[in-house]
PDB file of N, CA and C in Angstrom:
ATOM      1  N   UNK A   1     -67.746-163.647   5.888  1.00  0.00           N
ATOM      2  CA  UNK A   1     -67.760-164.988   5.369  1.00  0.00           C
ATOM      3  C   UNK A   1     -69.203-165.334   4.979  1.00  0.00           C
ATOM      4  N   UNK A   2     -69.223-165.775   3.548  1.00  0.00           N
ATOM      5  CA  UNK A   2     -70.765-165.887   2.942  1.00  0.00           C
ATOM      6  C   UNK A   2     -71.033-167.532   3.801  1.00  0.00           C
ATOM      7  N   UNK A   3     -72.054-167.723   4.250  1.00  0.00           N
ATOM      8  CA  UNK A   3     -72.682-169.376   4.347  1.00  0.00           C
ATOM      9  C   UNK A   3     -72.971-170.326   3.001  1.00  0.00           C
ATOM     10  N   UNK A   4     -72.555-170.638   3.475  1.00  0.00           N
ATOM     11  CA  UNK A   4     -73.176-172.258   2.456  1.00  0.00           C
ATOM     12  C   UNK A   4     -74.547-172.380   2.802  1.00  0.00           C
ATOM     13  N   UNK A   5     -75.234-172.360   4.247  1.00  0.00           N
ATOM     14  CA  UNK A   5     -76.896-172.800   4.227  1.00  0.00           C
ATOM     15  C   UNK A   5     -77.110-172.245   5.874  1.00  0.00           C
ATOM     16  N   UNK A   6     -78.333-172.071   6.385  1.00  0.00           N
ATOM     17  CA  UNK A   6     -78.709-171.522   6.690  1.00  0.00           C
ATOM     18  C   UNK A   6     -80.363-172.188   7.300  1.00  0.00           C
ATOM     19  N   UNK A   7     -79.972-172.897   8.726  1.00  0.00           N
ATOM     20  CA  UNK A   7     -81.645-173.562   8.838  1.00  0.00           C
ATOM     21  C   UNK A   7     -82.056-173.257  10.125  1.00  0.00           C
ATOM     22  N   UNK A   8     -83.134-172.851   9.959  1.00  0.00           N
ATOM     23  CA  UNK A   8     -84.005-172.742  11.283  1.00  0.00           C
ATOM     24  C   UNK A   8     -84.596-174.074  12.022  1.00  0.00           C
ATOM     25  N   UNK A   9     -83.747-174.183  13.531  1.00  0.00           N
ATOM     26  CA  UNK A   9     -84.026-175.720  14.167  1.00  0.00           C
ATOM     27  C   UNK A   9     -85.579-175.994  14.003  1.00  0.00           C
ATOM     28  N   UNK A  10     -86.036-176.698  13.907  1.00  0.00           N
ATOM     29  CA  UNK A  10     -87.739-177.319  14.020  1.00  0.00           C
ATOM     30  C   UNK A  10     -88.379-176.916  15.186  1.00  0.00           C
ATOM     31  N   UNK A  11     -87.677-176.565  16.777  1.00  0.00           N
ATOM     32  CA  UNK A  11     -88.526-175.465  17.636  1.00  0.00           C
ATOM     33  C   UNK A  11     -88.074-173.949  17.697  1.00  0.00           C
ATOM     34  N   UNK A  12     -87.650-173.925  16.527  1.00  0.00           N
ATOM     35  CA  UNK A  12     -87.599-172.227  16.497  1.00  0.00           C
ATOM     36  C   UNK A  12     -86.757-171.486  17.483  1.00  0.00           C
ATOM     37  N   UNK A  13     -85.742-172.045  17.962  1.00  0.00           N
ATOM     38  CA  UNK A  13     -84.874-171.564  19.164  1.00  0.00           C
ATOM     39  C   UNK A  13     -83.251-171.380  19.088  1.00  0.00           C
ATOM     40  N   UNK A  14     -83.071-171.613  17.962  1.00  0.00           N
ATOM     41  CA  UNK A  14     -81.696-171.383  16.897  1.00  0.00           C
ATOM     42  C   UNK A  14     -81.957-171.680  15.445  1.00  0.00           C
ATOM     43  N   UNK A  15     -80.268-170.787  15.033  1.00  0.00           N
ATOM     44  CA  UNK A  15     -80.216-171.230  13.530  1.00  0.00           C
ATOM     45  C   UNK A  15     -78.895-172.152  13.590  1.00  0.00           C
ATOM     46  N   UNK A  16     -79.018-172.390  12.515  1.00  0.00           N
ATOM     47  CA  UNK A  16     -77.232-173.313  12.728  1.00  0.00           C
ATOM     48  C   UNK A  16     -76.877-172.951  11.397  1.00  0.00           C
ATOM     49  N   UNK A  17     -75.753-172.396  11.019  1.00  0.00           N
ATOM     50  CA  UNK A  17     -75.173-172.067   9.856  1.00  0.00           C
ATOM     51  C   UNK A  17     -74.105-172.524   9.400  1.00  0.00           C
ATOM     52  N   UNK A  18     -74.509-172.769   8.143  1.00  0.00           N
ATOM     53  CA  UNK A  18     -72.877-173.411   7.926  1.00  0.00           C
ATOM     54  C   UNK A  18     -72.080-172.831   7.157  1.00  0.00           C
ATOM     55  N   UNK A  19     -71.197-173.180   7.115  1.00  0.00           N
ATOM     56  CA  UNK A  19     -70.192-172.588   6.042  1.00  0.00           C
ATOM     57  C   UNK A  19     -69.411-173.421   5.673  1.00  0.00           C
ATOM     58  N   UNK A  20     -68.721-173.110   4.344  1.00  0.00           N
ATOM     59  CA  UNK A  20     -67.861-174.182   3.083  1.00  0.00           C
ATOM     60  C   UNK A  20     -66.994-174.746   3.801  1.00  0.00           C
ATOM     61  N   UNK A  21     -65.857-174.598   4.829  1.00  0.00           N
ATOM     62  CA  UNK A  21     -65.157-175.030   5.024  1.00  0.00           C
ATOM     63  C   UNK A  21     -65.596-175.998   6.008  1.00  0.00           C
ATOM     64  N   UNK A  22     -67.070-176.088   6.151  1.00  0.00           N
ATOM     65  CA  UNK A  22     -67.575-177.167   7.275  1.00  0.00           C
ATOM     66  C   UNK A  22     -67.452-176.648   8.183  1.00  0.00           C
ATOM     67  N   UNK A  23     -67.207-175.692   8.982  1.00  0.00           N
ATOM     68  CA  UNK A  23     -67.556-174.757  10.005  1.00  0.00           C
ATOM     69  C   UNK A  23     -68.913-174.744  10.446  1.00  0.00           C
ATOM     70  N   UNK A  24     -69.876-175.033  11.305  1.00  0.00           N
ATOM     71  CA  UNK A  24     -70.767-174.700  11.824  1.00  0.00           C
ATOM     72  C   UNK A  24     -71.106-173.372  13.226  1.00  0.00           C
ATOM     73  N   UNK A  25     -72.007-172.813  12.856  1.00  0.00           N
ATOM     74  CA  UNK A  25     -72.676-171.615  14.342  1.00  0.00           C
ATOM     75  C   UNK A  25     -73.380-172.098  14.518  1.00  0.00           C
ATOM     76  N   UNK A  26     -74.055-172.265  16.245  1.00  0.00           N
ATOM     77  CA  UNK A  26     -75.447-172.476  16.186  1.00  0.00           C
ATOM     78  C   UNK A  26     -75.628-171.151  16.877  1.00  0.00           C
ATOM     79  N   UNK A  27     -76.575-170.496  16.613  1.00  0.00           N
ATOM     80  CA  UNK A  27     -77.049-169.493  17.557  1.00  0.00           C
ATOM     81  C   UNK A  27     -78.594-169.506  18.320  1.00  0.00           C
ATOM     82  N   UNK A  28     -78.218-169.240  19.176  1.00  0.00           N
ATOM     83  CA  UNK A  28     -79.723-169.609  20.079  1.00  0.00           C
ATOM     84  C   UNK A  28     -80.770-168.043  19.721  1.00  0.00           C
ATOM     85  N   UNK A  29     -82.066-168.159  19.559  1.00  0.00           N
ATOM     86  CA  UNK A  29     -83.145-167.489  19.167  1.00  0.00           C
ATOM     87  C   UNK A  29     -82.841-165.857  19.993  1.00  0.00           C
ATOM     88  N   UNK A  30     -82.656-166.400  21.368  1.00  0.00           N
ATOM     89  CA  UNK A  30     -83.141-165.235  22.439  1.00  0.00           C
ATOM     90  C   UNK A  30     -81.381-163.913  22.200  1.00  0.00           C
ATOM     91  N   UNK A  31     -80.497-165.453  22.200  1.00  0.00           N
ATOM     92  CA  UNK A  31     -78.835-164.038  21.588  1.00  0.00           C
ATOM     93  C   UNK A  31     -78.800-163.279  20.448  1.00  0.00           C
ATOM     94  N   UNK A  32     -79.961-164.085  19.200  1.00  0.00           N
ATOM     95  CA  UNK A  32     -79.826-163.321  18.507  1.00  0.00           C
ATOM     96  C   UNK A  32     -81.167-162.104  18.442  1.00  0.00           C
ATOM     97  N   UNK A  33     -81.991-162.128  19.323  1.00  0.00           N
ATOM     98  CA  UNK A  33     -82.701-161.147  19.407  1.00  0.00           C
ATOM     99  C   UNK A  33     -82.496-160.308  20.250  1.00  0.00           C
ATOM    100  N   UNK A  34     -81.029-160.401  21.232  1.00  0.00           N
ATOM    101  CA  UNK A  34     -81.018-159.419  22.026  1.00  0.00           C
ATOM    102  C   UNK A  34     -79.354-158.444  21.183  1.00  0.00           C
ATOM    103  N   UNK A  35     -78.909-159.460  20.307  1.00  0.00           N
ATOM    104  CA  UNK A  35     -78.021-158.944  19.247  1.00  0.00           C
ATOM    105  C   UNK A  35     -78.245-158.350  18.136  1.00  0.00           C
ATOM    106  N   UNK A  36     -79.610-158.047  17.601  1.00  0.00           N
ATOM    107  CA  UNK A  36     -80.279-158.020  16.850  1.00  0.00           C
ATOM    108  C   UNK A  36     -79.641-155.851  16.506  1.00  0.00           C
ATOM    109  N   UNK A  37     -79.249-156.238  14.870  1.00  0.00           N
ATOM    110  CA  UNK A  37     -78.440-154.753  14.489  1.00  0.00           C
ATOM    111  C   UNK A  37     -79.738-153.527  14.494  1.00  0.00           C
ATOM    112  N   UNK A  38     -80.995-153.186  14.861  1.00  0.00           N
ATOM    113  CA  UNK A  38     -81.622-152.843  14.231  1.00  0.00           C
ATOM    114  C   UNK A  38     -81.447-151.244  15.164  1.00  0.00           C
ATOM    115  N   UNK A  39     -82.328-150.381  14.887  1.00  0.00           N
ATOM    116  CA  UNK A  39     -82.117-149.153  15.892  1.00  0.00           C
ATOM    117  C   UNK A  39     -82.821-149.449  16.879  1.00  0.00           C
ATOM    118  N   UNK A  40     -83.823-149.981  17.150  1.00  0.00           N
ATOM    119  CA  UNK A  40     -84.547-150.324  18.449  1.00  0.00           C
ATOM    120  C   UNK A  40     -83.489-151.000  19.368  1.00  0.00           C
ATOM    121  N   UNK A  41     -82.584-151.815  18.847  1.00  0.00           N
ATOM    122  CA  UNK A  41     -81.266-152.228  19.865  1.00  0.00           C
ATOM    123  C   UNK A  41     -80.283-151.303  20.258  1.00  0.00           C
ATOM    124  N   UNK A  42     -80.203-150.175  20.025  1.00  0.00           N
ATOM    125  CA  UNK A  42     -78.809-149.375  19.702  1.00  0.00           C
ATOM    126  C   UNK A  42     -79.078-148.904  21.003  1.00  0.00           C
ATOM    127  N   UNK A  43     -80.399-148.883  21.609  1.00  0.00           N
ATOM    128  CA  UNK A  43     -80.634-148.137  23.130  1.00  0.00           C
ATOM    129  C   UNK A  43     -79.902-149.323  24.199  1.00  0.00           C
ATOM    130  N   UNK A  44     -78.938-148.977  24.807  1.00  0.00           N
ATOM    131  CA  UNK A  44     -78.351-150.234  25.943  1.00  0.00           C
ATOM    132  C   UNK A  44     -79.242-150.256  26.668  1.00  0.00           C
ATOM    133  N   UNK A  45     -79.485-149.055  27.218  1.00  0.00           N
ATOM    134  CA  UNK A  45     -80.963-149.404  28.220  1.00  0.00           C
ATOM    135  C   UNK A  45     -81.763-150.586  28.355  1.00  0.00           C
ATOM    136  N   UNK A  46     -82.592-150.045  26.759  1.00  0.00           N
ATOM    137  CA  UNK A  46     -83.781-151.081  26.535  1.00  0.00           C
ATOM    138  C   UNK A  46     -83.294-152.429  26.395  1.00  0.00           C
ATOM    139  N   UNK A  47     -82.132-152.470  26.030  1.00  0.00           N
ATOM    140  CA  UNK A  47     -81.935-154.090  25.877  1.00  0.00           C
ATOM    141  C   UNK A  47     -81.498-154.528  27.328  1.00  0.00           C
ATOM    142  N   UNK A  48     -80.860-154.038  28.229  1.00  0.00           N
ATOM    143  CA  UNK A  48     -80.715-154.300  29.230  1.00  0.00           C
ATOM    144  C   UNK A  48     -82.106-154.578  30.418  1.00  0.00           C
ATOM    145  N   UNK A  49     -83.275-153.655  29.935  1.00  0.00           N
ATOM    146  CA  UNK A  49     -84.581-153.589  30.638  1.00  0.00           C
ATOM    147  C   UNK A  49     -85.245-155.189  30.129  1.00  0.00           C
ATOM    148  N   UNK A  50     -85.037-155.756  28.993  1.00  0.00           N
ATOM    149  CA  UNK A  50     -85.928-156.349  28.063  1.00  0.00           C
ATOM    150  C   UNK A  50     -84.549-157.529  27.665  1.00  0.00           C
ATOM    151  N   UNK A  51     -83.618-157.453  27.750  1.00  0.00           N
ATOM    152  CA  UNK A  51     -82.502-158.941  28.393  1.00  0.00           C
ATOM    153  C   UNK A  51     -83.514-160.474  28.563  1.00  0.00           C
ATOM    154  N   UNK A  52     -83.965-160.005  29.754  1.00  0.00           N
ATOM    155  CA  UNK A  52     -84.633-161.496  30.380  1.00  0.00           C
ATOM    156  C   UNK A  52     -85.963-161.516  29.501  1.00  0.00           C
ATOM    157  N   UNK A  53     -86.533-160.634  28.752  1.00  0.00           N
ATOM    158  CA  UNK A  53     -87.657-160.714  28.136  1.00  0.00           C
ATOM    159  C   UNK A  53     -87.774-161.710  26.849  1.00  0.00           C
ATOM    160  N   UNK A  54     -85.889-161.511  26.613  1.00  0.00           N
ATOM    161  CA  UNK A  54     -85.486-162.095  25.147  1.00  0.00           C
ATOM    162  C   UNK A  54     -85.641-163.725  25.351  1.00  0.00           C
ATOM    163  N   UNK A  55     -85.570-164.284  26.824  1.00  0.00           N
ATOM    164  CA  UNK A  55     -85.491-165.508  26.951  1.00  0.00           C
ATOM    165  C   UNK A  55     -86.077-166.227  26.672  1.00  0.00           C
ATOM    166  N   UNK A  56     -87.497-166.609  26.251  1.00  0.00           N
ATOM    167  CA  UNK A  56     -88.389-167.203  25.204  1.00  0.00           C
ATOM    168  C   UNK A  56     -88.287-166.880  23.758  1.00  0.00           C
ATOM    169  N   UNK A  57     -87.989-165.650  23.404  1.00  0.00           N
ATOM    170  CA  UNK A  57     -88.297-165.715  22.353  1.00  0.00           C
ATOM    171  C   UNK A  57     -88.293-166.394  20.723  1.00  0.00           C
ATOM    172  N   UNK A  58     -88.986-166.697  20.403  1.00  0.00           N
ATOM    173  CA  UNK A  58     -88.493-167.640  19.005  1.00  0.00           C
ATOM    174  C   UNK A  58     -88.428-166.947  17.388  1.00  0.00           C
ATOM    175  N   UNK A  59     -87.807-167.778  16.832  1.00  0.00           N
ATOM    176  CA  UNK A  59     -87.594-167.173  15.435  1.00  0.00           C
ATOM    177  C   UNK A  59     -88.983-167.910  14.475  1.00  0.00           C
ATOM    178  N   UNK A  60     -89.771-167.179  14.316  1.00  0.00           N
ATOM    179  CA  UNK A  60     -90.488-167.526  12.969  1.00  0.00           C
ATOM    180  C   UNK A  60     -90.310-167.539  12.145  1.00  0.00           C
ATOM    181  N   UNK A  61     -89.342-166.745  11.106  1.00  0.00           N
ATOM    182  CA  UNK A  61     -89.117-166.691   9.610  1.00  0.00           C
ATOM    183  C   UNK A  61     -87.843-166.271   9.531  1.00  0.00           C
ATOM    184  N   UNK A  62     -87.042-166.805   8.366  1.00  0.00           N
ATOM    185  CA  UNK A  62     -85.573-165.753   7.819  1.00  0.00           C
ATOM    186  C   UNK A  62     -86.120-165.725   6.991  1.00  0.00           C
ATOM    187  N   UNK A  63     -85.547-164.030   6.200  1.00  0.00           N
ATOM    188  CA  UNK A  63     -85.943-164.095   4.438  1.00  0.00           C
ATOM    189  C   UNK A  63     -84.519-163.558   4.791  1.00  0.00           C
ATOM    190  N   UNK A  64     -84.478-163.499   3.075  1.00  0.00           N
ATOM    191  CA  UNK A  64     -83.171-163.194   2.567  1.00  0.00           C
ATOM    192  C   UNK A  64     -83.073-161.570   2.185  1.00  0.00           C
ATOM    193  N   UNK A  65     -81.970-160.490   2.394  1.00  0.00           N
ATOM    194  CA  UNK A  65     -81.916-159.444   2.073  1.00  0.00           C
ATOM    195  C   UNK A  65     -80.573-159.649   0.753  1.00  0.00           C
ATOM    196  N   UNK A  66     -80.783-159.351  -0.565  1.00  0.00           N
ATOM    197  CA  UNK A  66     -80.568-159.572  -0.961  1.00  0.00           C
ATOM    198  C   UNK A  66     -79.279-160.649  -0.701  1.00  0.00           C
ATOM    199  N   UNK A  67     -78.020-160.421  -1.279  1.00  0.00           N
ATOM    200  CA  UNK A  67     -76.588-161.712  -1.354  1.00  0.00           C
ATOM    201  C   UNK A  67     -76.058-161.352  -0.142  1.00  0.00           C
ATOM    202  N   UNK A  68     -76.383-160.669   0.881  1.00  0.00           N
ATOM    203  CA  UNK A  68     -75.437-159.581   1.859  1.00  0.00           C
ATOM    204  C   UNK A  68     -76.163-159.970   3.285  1.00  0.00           C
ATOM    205  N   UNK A  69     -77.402-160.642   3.400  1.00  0.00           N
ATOM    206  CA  UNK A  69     -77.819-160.727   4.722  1.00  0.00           C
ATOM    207  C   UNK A  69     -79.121-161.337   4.988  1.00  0.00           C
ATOM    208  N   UNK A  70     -79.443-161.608   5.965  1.00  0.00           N
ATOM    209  CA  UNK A  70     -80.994-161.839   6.249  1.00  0.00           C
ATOM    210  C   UNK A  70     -81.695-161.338   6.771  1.00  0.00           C
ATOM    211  N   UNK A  71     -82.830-161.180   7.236  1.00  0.00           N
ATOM    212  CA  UNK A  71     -83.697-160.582   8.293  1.00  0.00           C
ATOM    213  C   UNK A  71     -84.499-161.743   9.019  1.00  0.00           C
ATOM    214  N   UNK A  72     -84.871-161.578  10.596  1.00  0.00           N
ATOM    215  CA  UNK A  72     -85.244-162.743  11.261  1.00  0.00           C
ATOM    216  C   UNK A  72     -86.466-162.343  11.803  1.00  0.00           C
ATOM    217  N   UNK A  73     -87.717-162.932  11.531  1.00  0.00           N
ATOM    218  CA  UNK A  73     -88.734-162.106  12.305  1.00  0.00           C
ATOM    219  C   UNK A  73     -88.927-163.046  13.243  1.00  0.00           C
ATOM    220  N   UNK A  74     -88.914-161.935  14.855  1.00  0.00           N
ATOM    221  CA  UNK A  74     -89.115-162.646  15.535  1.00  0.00           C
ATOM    222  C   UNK A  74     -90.993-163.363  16.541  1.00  0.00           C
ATOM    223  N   UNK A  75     -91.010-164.182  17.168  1.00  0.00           N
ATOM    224  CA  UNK A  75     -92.060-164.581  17.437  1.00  0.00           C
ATOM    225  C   UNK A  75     -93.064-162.903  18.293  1.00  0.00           C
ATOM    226  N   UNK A  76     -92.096-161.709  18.943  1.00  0.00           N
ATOM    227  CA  UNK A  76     -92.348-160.788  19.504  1.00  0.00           C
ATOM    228  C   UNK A  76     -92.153-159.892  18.672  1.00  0.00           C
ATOM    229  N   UNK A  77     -92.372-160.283  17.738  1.00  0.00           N
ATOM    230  CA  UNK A  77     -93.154-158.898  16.848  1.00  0.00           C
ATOM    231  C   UNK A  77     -91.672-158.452  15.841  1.00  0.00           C
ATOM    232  N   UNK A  78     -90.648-158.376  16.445  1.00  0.00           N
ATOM    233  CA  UNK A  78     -89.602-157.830  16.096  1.00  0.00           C
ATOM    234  C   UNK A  78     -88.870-158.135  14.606  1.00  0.00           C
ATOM    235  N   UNK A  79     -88.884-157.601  13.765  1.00  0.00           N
ATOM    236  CA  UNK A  79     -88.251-157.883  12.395  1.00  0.00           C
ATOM    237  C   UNK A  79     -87.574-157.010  11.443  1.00  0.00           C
ATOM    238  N   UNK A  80     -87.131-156.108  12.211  1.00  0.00           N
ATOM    239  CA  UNK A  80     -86.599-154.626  12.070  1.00  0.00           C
ATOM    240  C   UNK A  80     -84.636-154.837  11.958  1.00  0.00           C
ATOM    241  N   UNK A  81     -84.642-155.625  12.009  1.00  0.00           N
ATOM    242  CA  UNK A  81     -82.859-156.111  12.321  1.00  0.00           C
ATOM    243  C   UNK A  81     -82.464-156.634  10.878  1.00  0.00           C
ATOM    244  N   UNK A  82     -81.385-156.077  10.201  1.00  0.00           N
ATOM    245  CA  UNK A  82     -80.676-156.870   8.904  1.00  0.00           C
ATOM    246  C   UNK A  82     -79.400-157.650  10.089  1.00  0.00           C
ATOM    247  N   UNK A  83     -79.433-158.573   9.450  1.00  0.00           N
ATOM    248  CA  UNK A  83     -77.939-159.604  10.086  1.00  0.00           C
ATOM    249  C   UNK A  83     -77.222-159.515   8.950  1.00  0.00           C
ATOM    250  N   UNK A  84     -76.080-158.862   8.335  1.00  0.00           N
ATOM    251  CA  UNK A  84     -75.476-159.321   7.577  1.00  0.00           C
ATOM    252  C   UNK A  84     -74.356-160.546   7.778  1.00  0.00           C
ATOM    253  N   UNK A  85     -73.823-161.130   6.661  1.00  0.00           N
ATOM    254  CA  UNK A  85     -73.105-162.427   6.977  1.00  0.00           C
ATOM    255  C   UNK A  85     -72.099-161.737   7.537  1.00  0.00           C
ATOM    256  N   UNK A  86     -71.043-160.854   7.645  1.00  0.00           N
ATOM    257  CA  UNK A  86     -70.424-160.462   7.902  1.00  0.00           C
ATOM    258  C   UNK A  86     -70.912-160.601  10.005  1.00  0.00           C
ATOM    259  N   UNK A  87     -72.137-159.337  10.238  1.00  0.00           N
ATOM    260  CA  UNK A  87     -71.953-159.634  11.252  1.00  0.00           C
ATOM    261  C   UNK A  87     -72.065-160.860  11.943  1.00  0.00           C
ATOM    262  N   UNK A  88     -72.763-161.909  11.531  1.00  0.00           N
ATOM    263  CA  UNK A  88     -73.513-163.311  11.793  1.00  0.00           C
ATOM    264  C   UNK A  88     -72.197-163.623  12.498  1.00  0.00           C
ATOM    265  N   UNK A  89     -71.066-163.765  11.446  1.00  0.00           N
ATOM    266  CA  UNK A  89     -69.947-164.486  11.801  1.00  0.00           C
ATOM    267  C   UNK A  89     -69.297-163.820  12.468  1.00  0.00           C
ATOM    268  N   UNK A  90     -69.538-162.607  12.689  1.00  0.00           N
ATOM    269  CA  UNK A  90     -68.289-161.848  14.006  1.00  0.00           C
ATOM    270  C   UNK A  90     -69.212-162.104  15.298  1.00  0.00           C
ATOM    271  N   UNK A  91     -70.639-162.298  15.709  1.00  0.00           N
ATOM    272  CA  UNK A  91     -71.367-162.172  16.700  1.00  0.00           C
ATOM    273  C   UNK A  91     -71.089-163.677  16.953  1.00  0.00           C
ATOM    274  N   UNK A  92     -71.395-164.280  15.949  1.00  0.00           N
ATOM    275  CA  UNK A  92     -71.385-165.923  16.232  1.00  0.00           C
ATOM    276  C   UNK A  92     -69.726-166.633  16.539  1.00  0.00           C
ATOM    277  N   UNK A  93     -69.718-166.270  16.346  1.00  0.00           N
ATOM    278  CA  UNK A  93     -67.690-166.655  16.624  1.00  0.00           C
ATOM    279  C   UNK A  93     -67.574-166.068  17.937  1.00  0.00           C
ATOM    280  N   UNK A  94     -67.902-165.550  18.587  1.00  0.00           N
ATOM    281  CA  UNK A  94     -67.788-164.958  19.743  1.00  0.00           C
ATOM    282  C   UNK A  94     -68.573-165.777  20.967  1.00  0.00           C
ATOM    283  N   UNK A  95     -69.988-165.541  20.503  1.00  0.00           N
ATOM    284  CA  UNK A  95     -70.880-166.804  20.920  1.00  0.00           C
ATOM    285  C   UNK A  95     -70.052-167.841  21.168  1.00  0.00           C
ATOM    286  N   UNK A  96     -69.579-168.867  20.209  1.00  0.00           N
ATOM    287  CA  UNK A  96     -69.226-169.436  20.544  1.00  0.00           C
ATOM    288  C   UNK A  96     -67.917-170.184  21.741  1.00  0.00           C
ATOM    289  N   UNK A  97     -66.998-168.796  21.672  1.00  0.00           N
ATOM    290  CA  UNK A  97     -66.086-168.635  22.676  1.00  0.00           C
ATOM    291  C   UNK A  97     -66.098-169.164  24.018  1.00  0.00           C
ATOM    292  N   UNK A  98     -67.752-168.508  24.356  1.00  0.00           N
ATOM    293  CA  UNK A  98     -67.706-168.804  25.633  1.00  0.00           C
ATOM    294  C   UNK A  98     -68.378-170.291  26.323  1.00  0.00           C
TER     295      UNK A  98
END
């Protein structure tokens, strides 16, 4: 599901996305850096070692990867992750579940 828009909160600690049908995600900074698609995540380990590490962390920038996704750099260096909309909305729909 493509978004309609796409904003980074003013303390850098979620995005909130929307979509056409008026649907909103919010996702908090630290889920999506410990969700983050990139190969440095693919180790369970490390994300499991570095979990509680994610708990500050903030989002400094989205750019856009081309019509298909974004990239989020994070305040810890990290900017190695494509989010496509696709996953946004399967990670974030879930998120929200609980």
């Amino acid at each position: 599901m493509i978004p309609k828009s796409i904003k980074l909160s003013d303390n850098k600690k979620s995005i909130q996305i929307e979509y056409s049908n008026n649907n909103f995600l919010i996702l908090k900074s630290s889920f999506l850096r410990e969700h983050s698609p990139s190969a440095e995540n693919k180790n369970k380990k490390q994300i499991e070692k570095s979990k509680n590490s994610f708990s500050t962390v903030l989002i400094n920038k989205i750019e856009s990867v081309g019509n298909y996704a974004i990239r989020l750099v994070f305040d810890d260096g990290h900017n190695t992750g494509i989010f496509s909309w696709e996953y946004l909305y399967k990670i974030g729909v879930k998120a929200q579940d609980f």
